[in-house]
Protein backbone atom coordinates (compact mmCIF):
# COMPACT_ATOMS: atom_id res chain seq x y z
CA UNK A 1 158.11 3.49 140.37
CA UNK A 2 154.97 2.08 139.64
CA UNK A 3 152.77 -0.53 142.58
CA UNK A 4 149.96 -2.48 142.58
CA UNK A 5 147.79 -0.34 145.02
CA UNK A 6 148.19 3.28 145.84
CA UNK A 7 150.46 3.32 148.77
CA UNK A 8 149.72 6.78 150.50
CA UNK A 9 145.95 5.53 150.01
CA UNK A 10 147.03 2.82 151.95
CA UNK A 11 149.29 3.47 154.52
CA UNK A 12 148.48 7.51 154.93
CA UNK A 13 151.91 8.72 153.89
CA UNK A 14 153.73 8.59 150.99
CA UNK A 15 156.55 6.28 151.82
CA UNK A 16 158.51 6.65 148.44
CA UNK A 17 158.50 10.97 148.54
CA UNK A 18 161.91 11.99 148.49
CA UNK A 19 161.39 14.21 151.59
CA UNK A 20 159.87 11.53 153.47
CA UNK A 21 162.54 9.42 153.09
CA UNK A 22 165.37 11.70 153.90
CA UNK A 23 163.38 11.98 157.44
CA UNK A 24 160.17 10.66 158.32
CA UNK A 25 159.92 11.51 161.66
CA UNK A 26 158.39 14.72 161.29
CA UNK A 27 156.28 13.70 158.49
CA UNK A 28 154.94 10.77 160.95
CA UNK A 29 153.99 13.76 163.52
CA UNK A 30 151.62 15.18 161.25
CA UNK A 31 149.86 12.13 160.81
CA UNK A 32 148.00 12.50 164.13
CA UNK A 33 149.85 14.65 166.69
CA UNK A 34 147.81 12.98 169.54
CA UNK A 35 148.83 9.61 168.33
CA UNK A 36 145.55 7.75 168.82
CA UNK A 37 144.57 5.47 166.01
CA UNK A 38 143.31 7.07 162.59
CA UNK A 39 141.81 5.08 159.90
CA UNK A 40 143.16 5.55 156.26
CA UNK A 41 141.01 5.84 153.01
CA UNK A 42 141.76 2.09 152.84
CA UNK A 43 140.64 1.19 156.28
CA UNK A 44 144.23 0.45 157.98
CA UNK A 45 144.24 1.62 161.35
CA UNK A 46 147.52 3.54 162.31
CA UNK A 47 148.91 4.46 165.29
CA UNK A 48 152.09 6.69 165.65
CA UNK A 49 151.88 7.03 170.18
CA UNK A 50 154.37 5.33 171.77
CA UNK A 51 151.63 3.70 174.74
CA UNK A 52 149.39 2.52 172.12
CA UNK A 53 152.37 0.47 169.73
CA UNK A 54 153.54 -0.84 173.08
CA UNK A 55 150.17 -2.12 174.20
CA UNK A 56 148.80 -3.59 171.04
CA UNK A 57 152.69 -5.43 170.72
CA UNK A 58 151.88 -6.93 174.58
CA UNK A 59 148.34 -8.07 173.82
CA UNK A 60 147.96 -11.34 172.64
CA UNK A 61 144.53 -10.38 171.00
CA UNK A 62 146.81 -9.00 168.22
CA UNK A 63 148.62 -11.18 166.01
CA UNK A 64 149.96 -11.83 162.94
CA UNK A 65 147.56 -12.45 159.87
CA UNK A 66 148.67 -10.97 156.93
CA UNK A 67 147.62 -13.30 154.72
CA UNK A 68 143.73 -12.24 155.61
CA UNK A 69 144.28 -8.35 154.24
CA UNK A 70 145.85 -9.60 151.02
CA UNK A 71 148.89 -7.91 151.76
CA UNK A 72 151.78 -10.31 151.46
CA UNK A 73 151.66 -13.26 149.12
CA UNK A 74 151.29 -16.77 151.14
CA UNK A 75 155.01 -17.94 150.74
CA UNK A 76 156.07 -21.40 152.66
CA UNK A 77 159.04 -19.88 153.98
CA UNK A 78 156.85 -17.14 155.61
CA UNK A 79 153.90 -19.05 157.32
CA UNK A 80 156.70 -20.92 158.63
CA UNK A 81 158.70 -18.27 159.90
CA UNK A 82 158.66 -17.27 163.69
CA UNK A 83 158.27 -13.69 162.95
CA UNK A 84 154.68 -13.88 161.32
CA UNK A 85 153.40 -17.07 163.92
CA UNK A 86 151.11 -16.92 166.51
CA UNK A 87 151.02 -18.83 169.70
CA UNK A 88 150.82 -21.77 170.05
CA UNK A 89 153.15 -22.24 167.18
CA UNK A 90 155.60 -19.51 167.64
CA UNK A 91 155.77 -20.11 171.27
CA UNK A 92 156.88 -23.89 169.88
CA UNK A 93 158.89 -22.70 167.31
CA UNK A 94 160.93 -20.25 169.37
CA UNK A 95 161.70 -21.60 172.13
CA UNK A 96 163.08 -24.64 169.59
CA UNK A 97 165.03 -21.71 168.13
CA UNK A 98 166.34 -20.35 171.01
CA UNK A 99 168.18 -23.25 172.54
CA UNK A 100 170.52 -22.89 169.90
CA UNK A 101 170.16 -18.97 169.98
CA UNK A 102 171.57 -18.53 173.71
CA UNK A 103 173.00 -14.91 175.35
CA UNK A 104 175.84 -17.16 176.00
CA UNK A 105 176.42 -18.00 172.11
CA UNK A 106 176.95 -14.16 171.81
CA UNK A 107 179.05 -13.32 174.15
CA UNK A 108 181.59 -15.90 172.92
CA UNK A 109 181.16 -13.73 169.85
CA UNK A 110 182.47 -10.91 171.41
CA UNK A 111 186.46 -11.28 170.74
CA UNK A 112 185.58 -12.24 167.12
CA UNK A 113 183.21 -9.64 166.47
CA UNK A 114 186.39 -7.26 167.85
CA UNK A 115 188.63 -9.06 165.25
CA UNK A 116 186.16 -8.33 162.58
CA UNK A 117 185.88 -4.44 163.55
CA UNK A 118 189.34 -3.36 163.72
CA UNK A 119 190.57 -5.09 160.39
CA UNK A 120 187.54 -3.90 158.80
CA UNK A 121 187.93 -0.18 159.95
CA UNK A 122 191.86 -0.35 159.35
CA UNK A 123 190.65 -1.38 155.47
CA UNK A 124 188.38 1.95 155.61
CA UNK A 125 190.83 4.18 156.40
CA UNK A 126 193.02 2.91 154.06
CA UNK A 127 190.93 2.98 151.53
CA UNK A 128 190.08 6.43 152.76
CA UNK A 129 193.86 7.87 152.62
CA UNK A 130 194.18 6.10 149.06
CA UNK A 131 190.50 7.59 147.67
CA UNK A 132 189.85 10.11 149.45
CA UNK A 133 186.78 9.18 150.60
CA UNK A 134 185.02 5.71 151.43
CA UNK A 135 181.83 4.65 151.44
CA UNK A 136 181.16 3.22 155.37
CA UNK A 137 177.96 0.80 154.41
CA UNK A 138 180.07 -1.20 152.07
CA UNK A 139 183.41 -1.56 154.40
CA UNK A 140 181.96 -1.83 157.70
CA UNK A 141 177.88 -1.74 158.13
CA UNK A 142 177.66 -4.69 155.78
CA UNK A 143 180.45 -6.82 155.92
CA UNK A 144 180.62 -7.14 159.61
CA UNK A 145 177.04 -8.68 160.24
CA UNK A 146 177.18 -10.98 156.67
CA UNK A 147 180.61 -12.54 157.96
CA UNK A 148 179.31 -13.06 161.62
CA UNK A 149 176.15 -14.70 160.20
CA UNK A 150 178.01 -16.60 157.77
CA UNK A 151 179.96 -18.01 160.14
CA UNK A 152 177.51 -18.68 162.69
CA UNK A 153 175.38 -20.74 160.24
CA UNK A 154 178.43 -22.16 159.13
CA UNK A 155 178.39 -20.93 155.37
CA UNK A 156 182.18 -21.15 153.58
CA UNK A 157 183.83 -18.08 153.11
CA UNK A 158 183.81 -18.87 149.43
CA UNK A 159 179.55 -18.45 149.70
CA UNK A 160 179.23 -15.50 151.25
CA UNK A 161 179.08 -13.23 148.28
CA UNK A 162 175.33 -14.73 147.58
CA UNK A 163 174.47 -13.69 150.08
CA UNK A 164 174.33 -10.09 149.11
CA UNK A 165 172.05 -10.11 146.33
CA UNK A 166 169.41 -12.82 148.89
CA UNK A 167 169.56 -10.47 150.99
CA UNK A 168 169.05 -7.01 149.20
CA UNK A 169 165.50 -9.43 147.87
CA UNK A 170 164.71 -10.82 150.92
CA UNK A 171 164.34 -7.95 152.70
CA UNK A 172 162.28 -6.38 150.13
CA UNK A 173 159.78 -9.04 151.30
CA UNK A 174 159.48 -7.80 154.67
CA UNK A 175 157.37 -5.13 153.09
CA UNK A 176 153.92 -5.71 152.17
CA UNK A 177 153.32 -7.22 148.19
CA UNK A 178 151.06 -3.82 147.56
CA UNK A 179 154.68 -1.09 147.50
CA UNK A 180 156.49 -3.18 145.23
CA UNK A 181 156.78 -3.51 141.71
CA UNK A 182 156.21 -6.72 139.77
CA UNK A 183 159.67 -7.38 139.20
CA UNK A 184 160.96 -6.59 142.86
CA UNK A 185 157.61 -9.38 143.96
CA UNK A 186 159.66 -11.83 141.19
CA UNK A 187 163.25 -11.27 142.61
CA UNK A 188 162.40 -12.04 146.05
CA UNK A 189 160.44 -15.19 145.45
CA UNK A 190 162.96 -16.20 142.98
CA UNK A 191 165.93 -15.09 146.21
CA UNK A 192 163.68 -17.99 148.39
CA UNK A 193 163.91 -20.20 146.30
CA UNK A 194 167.96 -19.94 145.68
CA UNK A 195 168.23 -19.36 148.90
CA UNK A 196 166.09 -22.65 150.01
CA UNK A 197 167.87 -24.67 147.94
CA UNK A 198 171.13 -23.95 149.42
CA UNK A 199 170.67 -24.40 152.76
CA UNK A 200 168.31 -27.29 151.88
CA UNK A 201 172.43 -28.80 150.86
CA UNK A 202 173.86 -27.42 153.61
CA UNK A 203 171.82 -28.34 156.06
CA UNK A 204 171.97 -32.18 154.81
CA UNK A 205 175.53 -31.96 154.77
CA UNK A 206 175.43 -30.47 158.66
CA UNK A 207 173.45 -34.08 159.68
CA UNK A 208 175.79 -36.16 158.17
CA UNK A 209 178.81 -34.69 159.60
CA UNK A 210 177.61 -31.66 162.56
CA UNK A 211 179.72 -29.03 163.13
CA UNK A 212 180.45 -26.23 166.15
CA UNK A 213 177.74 -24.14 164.51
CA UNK A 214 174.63 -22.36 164.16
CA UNK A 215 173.15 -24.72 161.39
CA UNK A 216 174.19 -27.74 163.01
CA UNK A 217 172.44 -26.80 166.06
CA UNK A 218 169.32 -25.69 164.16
CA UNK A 219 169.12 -28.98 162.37
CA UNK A 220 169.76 -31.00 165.93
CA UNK A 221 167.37 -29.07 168.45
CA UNK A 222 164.73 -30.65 170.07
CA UNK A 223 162.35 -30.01 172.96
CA UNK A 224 160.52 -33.24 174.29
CA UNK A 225 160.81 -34.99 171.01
CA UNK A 226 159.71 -31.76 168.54
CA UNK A 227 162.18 -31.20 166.26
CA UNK A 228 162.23 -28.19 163.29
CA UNK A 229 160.87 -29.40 159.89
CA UNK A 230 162.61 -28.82 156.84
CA UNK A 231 160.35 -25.72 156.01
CA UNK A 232 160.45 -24.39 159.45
CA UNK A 233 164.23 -24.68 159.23
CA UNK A 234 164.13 -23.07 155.90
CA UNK A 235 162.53 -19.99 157.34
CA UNK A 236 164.63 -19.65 160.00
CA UNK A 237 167.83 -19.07 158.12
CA UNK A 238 165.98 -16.86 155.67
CA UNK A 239 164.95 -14.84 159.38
CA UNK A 240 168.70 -15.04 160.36
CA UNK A 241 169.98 -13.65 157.61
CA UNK A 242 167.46 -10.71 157.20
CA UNK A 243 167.01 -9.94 160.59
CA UNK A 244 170.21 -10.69 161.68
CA UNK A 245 171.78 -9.17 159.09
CA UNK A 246 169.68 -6.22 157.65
CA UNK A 247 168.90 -4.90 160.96
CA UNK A 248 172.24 -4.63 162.40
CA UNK A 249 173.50 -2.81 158.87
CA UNK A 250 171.17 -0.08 159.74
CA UNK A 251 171.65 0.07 163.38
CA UNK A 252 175.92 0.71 162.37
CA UNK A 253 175.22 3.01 159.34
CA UNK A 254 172.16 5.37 160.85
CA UNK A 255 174.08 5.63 164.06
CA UNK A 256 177.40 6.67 162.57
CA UNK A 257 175.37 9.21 160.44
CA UNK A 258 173.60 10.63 163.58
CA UNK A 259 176.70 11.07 165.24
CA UNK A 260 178.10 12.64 162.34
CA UNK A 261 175.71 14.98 162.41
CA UNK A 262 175.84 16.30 165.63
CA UNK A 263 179.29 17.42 167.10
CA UNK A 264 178.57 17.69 170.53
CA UNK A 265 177.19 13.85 170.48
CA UNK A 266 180.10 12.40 168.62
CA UNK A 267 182.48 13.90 171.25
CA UNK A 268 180.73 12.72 174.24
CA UNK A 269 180.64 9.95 172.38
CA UNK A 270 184.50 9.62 171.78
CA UNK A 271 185.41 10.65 175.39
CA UNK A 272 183.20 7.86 177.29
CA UNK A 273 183.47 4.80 175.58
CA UNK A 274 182.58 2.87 178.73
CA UNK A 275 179.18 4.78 177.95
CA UNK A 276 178.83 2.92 174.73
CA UNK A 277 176.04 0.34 175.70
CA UNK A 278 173.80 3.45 176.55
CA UNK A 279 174.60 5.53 173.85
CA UNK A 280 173.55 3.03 171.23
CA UNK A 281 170.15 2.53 172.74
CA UNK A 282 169.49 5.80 172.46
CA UNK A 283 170.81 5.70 168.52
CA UNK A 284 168.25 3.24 168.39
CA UNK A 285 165.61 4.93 169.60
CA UNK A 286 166.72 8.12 167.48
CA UNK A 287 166.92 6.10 164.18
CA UNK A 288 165.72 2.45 164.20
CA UNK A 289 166.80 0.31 161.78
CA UNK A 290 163.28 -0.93 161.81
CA UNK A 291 160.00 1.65 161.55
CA UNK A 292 157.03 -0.38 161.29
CA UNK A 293 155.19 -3.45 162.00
CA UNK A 294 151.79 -4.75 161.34
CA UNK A 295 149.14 -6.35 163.36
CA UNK A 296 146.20 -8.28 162.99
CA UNK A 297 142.75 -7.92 165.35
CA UNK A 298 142.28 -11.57 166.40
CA UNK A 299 139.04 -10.84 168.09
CA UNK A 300 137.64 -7.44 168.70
CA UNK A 301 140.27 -5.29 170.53
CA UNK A 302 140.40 -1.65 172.17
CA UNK A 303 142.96 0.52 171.43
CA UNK A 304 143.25 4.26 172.20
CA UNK A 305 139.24 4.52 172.65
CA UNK A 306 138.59 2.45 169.23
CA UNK A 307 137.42 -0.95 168.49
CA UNK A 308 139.55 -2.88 166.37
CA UNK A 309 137.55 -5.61 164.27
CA UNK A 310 138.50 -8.78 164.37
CA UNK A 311 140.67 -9.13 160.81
CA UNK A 312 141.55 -5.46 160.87
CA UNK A 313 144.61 -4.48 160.44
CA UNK A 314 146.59 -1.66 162.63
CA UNK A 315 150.01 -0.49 161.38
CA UNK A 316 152.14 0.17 164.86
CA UNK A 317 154.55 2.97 163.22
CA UNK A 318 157.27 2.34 165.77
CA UNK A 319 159.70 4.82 164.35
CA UNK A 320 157.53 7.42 164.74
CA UNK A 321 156.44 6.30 168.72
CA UNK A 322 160.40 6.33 169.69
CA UNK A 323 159.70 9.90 168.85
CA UNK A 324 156.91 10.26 170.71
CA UNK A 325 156.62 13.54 172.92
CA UNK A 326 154.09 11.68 175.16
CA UNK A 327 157.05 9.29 175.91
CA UNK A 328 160.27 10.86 175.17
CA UNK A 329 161.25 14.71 176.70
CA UNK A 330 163.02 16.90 173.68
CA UNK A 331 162.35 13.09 170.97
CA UNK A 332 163.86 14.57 168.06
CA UNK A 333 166.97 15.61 170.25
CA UNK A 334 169.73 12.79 170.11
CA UNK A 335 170.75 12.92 173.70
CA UNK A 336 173.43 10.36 174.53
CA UNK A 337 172.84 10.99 178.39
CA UNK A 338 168.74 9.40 178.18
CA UNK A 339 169.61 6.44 179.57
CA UNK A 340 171.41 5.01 182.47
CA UNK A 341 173.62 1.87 181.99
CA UNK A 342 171.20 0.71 184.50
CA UNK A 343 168.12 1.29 182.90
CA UNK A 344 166.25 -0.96 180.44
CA UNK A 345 165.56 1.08 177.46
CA UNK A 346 162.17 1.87 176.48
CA UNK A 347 162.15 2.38 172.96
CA UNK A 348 160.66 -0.29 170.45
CA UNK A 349 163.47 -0.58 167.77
CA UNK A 350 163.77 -4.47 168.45
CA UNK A 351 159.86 -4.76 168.76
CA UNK A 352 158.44 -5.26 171.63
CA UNK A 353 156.30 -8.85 173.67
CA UNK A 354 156.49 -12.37 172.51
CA UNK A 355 158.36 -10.93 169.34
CA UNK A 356 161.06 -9.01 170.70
CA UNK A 357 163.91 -9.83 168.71
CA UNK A 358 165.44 -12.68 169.70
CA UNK A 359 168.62 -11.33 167.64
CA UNK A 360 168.94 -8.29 169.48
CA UNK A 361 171.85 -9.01 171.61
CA UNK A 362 173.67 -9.95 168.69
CA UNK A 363 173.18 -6.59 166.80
CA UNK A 364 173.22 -4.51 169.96
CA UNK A 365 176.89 -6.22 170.81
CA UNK A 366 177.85 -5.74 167.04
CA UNK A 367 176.94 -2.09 167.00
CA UNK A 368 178.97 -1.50 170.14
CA UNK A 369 182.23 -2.45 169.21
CA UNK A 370 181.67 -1.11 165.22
CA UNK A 371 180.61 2.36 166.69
CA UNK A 372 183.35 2.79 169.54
CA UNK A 373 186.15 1.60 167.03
CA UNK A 374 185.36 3.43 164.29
CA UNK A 375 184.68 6.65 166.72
CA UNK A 376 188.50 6.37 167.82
CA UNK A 377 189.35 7.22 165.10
CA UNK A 378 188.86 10.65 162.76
CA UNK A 379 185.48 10.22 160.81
CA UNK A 380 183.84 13.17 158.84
CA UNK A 381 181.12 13.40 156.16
CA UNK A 382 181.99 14.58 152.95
CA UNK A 383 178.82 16.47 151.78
CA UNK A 384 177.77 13.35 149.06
CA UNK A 385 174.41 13.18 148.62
CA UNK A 386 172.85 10.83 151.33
CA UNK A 387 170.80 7.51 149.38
CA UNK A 388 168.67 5.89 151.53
CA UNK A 389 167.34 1.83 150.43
CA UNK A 390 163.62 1.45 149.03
CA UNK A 391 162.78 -0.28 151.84
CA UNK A 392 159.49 0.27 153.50
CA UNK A 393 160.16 -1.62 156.74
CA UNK A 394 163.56 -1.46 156.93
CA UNK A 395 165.18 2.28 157.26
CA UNK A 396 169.07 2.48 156.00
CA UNK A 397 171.27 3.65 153.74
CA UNK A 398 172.71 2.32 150.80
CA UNK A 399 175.59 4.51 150.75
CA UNK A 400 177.67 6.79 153.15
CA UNK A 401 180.40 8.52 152.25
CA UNK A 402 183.20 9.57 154.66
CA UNK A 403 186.54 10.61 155.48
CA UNK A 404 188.80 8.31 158.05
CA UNK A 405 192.01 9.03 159.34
């Protein structure tokens, strides 16, 4: 696979060796074992410690400007997307969002999201006892979060097999422009634009006649007389349907696999479902759907005894920090026991500060009830190869093959 710029020169790993990504954790380790920031041939600061990708998420005197290391091309749909704002505009932007985003939107979801789940698993073991074997990212990990979305935004049945190919593009632009080849750059812009255009329709059909959903409450909101613009909508679907779908396809497909893997996990597991809630924090600490995140210097900044420059860039590898010893006892252990239902997890799968995901209650909910149903049931691997997606950001499968009964 050829790319524009040498991406181990860059980033100080090779994110596209085989062995890397079949597990990166312990490939992250040896980038700097004490985890304070190193500087690669390129002059990207990265930072693997768990204390130091927490504090540089927190300070405000990081931000979000890509666009000034050349990484990602300067698309519309990103500028005006919440995810790559700084305040004041993504404190404007979000809190627009989130009126129509609410904890208690979700939680409505929940009896729907159960629906989903147990027809969906009932089609994989079928499919299973027919086959022999069924592949768990394309009956469970994908559907569930695509329908949900779909029918949150309010997109007909009949549409939601665009979606798939959108998405597989869109979150290809999550990564930076410099790991992907010209084609994959030409895809993604060309997804945007398809993409645009339909909800541009869609969203012109939810003003003339609104409906109970996501889309009509997108196009509605308002906070003392602000409103979302057209492009600002735009890039809020396009964040929906990546982050709110991608993410959660990862969180169901890595966490099946780790329980797979580990016998003594699955079981506990199996035998305290009312455990569930804790147990898939600490899958997502073990194996985030999302590894990495970049930040820009806004003004000169300290972090682990360095000075940032203002413009500099630091990559936060937050993968490797949820594996941090300096944070985590026994981190490469899956230990379903870590955390108390009490206790607020302290890993940084869903980011961390003003960007926290704002879809994380969503996934985390979806997770839940995909995991615990599927676990009641009789689930082993069947030795296939394991494929893991190209993506950079983004960690997942694209296949996992299994056995239910």
């Amino acid at each position: 696979m050829a790319h524009v710029i040498d991406a181990a020169g860059v980033l100080g790993f090779d994110p596209f060796d085989p062995a890397f990504r079949a597990d990166p954790y312990g490939h992250y380790r040896r980038l700097d074992a004490s985890g304070v920031p190193a500087r690669t041939p390129a002059g990207l600061w990265v930072t693997t410690s768990h204390t130091l990708c927490e504090q540089a998420l927190r300070d405000p005197g990081f931000g979000h400007r890509p666009e000034n290391a050349g990484l990602w091309r300067d698309a519309p749909m990103r500028r005006r997307s919440f995810l790559t704002m700084d305040p004041p505009d993504h404190t404007r932007l979000r809190r627009l969002v989130s009126k129509a985003f609410t904890a208690r939107l979700v939680e409505r979801l929940r009896p729907r999201v159960e629906e989903l789940v147990d027809g969906l698993v009932d089609a994989a073991a079928r499919e299973s006892a027919t086959a022999g074997t069924v592949d768990l990212i394309g009956t469970l990990a994908y559907p569930l979060p695509v329908i949900l979305i779909s029918e949150l935004l309010g997109v007909p049945p009949e549409d939601r097999d665009l979606f798939k190919g959108w998405s597989d593009a869109l979150a290809r632009g999550l990564d930076p422009d410099f790991v992907l080849p010209a084609a994959d750059l030409a895809r993604r812009d060309e997804a945007r634009e398809e993409f645009a255009a339909y909800f541009r329709g869609l969203a012109d059909r939810r003003r003339a006649e609104p409906r109970d959903d996501l889309l009509s409450a997108l196009v509605a909101v308002s906070d003392g007389g602000e409103t979302l613009s057209e492009e600002e909508l735009l890039a809020t679907c396009v964040l929906l349907l990546v982050a709110g779908h991608e993410t959660t396809v990862n969180l169901i497909g890595n966490g099946a696999l780790a329980l797979l893997r580990d016998p003594a996990a699955r079981e506990r597991f199996r035998a305290r479902p009312d455990d569930v809630a804790a147990a898939v924090e600490e899958l997502l600490r073990y194996d985030p759907p999302v590894q990495l995140t970049l930040r820009a210097a806004l003004r000169d900044r300290e972090l682990g005894g360095e000075t940032i420059r203002q413009g500099e860039m630091v990559l936060l590898l937050t993968g490797a920090a949820n594996r941090d010893p300096a944070a985590f006892a026994a981190p490469d252990r899956l230990d379903l026991s870590r955390y108390a239902a009490s206790e607020a997890p302290r890993h940084l799968a869903f980011g961390h500060g003003i960007h926290y995901c704002l879809g994380a209650p969503l996934a985390r909910l979806e997770g839940q009830i995909a995991l615990r149903r599927l676990f009641e049931r009789e689930v082993t691997l069947t030795g296939a190869p394991l494929t893991y997606r190209d993506n950079l950001v983004l960690r997942g499968l694209s296949e996992l093959r299994v056995n239910v009964a």
